[in-house]
C-alpha atoms as a PDB file:
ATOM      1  CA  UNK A   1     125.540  95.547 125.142  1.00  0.00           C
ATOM      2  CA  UNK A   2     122.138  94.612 125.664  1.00  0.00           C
ATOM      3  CA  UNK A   3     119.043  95.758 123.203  1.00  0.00           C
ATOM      4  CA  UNK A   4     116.856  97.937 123.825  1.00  0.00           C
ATOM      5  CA  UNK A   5     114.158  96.236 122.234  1.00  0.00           C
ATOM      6  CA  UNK A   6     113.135  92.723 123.803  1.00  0.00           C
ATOM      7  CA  UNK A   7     110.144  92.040 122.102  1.00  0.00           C
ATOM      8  CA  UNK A   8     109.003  90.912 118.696  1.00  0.00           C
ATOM      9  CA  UNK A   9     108.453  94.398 117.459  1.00  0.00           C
ATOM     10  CA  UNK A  10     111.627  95.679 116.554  1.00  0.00           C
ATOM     11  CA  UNK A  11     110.040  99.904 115.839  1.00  0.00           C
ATOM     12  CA  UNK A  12     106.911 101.781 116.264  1.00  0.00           C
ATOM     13  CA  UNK A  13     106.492 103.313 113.235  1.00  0.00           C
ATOM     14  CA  UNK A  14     106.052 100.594 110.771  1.00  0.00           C
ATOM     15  CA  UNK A  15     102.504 100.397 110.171  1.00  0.00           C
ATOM     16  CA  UNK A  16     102.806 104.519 109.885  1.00  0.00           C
ATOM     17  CA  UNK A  17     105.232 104.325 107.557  1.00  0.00           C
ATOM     18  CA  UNK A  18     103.087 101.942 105.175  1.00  0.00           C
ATOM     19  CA  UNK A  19      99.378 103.558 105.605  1.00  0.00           C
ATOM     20  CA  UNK A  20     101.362 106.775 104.465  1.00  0.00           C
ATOM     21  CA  UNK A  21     103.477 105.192 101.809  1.00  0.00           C
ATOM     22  CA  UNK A  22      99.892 103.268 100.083  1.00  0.00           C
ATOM     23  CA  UNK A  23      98.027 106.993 100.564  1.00  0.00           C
ATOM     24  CA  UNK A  24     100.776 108.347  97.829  1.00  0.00           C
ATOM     25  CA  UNK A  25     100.163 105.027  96.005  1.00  0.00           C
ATOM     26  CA  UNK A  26     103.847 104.714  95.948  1.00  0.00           C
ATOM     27  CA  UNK A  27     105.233 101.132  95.646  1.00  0.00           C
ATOM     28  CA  UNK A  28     108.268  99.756  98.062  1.00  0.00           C
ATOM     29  CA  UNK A  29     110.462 100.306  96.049  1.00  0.00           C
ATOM     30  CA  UNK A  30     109.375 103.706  94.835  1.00  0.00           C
ATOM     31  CA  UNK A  31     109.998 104.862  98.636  1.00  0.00           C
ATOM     32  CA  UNK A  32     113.232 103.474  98.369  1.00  0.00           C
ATOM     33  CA  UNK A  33     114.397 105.065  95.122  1.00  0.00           C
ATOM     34  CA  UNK A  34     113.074 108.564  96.266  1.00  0.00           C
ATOM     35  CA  UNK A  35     114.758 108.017  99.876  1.00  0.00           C
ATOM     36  CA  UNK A  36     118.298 107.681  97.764  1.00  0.00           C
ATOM     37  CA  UNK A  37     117.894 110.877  96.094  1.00  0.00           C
ATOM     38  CA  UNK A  38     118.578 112.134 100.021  1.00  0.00           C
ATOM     39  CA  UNK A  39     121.435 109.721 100.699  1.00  0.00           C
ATOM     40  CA  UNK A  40     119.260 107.525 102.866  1.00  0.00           C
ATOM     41  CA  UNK A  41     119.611 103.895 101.992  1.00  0.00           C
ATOM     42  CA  UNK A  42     116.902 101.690 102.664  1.00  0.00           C
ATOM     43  CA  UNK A  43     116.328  98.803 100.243  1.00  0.00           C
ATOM     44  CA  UNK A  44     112.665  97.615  99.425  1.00  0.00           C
ATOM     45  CA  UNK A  45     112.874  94.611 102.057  1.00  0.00           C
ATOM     46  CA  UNK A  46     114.226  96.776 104.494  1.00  0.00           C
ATOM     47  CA  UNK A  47     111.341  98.604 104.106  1.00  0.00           C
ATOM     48  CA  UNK A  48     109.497  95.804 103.871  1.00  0.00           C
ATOM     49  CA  UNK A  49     110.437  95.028 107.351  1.00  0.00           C
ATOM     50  CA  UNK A  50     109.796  98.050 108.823  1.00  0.00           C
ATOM     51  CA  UNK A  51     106.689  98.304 107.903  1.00  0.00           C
ATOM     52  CA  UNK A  52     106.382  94.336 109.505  1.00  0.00           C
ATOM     53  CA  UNK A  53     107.728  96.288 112.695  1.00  0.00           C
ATOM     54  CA  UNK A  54     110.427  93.190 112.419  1.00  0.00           C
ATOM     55  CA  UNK A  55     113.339  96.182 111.476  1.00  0.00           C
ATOM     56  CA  UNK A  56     114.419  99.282 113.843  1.00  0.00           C
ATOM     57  CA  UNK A  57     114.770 102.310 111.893  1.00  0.00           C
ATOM     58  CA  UNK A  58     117.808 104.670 112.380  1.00  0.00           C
ATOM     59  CA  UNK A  59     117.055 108.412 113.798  1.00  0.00           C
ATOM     60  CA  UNK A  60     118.683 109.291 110.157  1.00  0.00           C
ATOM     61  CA  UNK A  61     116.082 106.966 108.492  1.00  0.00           C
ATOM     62  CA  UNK A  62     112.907 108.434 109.942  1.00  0.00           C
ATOM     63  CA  UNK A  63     114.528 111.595 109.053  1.00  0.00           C
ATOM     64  CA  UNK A  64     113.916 110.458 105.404  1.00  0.00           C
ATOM     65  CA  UNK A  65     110.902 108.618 105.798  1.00  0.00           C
ATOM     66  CA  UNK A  66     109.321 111.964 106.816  1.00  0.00           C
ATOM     67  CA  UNK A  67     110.735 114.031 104.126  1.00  0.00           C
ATOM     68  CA  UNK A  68     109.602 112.071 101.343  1.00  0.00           C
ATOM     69  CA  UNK A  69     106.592 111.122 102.542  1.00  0.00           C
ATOM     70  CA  UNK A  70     105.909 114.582 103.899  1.00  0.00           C
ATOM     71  CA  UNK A  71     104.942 114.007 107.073  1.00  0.00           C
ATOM     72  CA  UNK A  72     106.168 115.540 110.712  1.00  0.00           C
ATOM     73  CA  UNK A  73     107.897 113.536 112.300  1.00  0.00           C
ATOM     74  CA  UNK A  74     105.678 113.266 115.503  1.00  0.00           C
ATOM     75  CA  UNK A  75     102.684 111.831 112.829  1.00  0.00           C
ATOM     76  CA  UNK A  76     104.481 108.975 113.348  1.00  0.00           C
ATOM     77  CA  UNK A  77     104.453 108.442 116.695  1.00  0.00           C
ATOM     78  CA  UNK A  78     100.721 109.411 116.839  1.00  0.00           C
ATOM     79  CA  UNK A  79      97.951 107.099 117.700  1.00  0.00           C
ATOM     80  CA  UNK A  80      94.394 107.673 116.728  1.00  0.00           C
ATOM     81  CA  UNK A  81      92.708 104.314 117.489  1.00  0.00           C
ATOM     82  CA  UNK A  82      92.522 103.147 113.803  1.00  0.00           C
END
């Protein structure tokens, strides 16, 4: 089966994911340790890569993402011309 993704950027919400992460001032691996506490397992260089957009992310791991960093999951997706 084919991917989806062709290109060299593998999600969308990566740099998301770590301008919301540094606004907590929570390390890597701090996201990582609080995503387990939900039964969502994402090592720090997972979530290193994710962040480097060179990862996709699971429907079940954005899930988490937005739980513990407390965001909707649509601020994700959003685009503000930062």
């Amino acid at each position: 089966m084919a991917r989806i993704i062709d290109g060299e950027k593998k999600n969308m919400i990566g740099k998301k994911v770590r301008k919301f992460r540094i606004e907590q001032k929570m390390s890597q691996q701090l996201l990582a340790d609080r995503l387990e506490t939900i039964a969502v397992y994402i090592c720090r260089g997972s979530i290193c890569r994710i962040e480097e957009q060179t990862r996709t992310v699971s429907d079940i791991e954005l899930w988490g993402l937005s739980k513990i960093l407390d965001r909707p999951i649509s601020s994700f997706f959003e685009d503000k011309s930062e």
